[in-house]
Protein backbone atom coordinates (compact mmCIF):
# COMPACT_ATOMS: atom_id res chain seq x y z
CA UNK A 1 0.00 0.00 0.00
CA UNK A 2 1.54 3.62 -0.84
CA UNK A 3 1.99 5.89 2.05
CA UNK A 4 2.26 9.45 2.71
CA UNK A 5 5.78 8.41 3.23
CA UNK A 6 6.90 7.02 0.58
CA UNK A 7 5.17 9.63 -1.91
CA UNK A 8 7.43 11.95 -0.27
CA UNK A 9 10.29 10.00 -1.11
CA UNK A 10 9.86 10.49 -4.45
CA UNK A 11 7.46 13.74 -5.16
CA UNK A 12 10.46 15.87 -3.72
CA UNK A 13 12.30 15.34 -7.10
CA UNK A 14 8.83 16.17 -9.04
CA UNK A 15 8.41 19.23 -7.03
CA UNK A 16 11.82 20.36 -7.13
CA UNK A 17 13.64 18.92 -10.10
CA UNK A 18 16.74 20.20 -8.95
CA UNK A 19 16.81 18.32 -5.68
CA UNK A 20 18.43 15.53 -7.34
CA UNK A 21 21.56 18.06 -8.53
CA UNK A 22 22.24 19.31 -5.31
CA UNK A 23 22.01 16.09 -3.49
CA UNK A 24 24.72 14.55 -6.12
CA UNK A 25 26.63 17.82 -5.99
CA UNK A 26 26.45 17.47 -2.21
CA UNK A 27 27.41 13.44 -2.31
CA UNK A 28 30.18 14.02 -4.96
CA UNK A 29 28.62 11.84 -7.22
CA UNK A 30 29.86 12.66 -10.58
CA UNK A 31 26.56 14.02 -12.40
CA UNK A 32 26.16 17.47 -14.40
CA UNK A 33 23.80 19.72 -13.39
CA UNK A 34 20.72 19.75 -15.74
CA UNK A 35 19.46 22.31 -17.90
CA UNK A 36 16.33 20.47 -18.63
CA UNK A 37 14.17 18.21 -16.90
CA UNK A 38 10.78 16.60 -17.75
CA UNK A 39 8.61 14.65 -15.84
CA UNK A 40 7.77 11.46 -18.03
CA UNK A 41 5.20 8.85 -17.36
CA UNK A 42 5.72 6.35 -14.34
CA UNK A 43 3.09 3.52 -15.56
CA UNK A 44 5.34 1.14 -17.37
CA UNK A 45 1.96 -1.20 -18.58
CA UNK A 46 2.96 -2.14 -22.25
CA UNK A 47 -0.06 -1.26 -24.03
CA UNK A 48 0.10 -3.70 -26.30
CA UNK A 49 0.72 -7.33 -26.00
CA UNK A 50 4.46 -8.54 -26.00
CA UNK A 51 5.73 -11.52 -26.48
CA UNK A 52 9.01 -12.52 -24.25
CA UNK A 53 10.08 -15.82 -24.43
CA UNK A 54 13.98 -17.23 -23.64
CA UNK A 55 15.22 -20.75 -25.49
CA UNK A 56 15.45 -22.81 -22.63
CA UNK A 57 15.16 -21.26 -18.72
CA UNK A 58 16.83 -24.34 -16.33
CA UNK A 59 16.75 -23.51 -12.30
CA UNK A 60 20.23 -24.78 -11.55
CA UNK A 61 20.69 -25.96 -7.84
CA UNK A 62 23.89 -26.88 -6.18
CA UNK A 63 24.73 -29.16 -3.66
CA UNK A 64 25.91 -26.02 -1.71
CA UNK A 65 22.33 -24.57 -1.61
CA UNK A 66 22.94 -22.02 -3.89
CA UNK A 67 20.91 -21.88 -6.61
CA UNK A 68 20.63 -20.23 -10.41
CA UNK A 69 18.63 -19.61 -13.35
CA UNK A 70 20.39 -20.70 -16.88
CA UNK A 71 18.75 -18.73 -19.44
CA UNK A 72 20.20 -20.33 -22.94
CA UNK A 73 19.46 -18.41 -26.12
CA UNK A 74 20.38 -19.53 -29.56
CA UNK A 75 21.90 -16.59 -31.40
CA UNK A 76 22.23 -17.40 -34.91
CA UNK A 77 23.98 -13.81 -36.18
CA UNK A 78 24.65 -10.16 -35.21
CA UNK A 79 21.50 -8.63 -34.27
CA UNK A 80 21.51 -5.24 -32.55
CA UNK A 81 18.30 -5.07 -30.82
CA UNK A 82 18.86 -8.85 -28.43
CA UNK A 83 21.46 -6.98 -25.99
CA UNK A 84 18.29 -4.80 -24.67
CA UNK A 85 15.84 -7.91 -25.57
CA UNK A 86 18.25 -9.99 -23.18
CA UNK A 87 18.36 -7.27 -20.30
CA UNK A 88 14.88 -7.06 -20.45
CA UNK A 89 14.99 -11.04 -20.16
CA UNK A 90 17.29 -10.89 -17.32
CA UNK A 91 15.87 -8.39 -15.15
CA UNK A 92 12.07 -9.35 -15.65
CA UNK A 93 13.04 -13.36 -14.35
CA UNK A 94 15.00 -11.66 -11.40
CA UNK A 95 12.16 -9.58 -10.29
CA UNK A 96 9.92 -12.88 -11.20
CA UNK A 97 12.02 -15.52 -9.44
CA UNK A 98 14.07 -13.75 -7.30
CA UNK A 99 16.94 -16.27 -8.22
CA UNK A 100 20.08 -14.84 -9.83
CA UNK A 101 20.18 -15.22 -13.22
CA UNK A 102 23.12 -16.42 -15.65
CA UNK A 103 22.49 -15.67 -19.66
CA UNK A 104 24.35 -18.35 -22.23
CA UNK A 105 24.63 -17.22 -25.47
CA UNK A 106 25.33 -20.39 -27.94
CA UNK A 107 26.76 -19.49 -31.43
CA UNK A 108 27.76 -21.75 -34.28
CA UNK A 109 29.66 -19.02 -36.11
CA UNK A 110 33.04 -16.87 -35.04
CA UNK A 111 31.25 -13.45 -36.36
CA UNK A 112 28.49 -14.26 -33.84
CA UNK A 113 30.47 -15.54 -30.68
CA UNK A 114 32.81 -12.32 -30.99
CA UNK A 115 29.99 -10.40 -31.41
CA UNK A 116 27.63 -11.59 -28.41
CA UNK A 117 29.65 -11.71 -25.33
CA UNK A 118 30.38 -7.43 -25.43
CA UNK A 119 28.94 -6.28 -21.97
CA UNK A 120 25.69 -4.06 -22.57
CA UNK A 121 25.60 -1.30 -19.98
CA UNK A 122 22.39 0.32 -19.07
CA UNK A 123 22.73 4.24 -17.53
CA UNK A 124 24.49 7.26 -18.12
CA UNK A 125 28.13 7.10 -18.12
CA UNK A 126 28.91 8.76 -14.59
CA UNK A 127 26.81 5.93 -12.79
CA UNK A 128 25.96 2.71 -14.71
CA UNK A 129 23.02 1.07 -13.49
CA UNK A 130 22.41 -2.18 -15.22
CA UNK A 131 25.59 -4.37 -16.48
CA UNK A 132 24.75 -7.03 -18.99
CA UNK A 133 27.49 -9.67 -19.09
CA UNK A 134 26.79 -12.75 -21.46
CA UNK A 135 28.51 -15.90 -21.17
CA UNK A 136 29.11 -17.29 -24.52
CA UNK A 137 29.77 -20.53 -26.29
CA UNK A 138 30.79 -20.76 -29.71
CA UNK A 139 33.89 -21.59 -31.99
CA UNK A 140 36.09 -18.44 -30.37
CA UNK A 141 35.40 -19.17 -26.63
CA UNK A 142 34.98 -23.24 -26.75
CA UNK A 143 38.09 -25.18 -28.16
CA UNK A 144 37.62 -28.46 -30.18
CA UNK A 145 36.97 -31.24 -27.78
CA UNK A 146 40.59 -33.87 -28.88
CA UNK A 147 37.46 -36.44 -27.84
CA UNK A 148 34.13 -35.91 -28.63
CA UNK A 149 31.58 -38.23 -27.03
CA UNK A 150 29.69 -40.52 -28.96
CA UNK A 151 26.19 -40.18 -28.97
CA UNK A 152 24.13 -43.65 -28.71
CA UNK A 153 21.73 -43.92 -31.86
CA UNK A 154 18.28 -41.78 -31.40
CA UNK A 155 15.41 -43.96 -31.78
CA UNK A 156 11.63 -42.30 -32.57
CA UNK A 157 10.55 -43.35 -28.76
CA UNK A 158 11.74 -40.27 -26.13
CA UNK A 159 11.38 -42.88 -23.66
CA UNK A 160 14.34 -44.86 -24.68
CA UNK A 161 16.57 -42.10 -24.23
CA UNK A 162 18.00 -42.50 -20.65
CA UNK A 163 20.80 -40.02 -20.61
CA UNK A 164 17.82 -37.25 -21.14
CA UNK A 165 15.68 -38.40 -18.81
CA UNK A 166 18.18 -39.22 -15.67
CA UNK A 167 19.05 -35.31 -16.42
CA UNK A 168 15.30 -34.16 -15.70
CA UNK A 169 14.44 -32.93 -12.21
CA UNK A 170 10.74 -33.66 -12.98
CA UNK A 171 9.33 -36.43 -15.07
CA UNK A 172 8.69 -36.07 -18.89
CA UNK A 173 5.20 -35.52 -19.75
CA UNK A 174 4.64 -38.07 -21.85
């Protein structure tokens, strides 16, 4: 429930835009003083639809007690708009799951995996606020295995495959 409280926590910087100058100014935190502001809309309700989906999520737990989310994407070339697509990704299962997350970018090709892995930083540059750092896989970061496992035979039945189903924390749905 909002209180009187905590709208005064935040109206001060409607009221008197310049609060926020003086307070850095007074802190010594690095930001210029403005020569414009505007107050923009605080409801952040998409208006219409979106559609946010990752690859594959996996909850990772460790024997420690720790435990992660794996967000895997696919990333089959250079495309500018993922970074923010991925931030969006990574902060919205955070606030969801309140686990931390971890994103893996997979890449077949060496334009791709040099590509994906630069850090995407979020904020002005005297105080970043959000620092996107993917881990990727792909011919540049993974070496040749000298000995690749072999793979048994795939047969049409899911249920004969063992080595995917002793790897599921929850049983297969079919």
């Amino acid at each position: 429930m909002v209180s009187s409280s905590h709208e005064a926590m935040h109206r001060i910087f409607q009221e008197d835009p310049g609060a926020f100058a003086r307070t850095f100014r007074a802190l010594d935190l690095p930001f210029p003083d403005p020569v414009a502001v505007s107050l923009m809309p605080a409801d952040l309700t998409e208006i219409q639809p979106l559609e946010r989906r990752v690859d594959t999520l996996l909850k990772i737990d460790a024997a420690s007690g720790e435990s992660h989310l794996l967000i895997v994407e696919a990333q089959g070339k250079k495309d500018p708009g993922r970074p923010s697509s991925w931030a969006y990704s990574v902060a919205h299962l955070y606030a969801k799951y309140r686990i931390p997350p971890v994103l893996l970018v997979t890449c077949q090709d060496k334009a791709t995996a040099a590509w994906a892995p630069e850090s995407i930083t979020i904020g002005p540059r005297q105080w970043r606020t959000l620092t996107l750092q993917p881990l990727v896989l792909g011919p540049t970061t993974s070496p040749p295995s000298p000995n690749p496992p072999s793979w048994p035979a795939m047969s049409p039945s899911p249920r004969s495959r063992p080595s995917l189903m002793a790897r599921t924390t929850t049983p297969l749905p079919y």
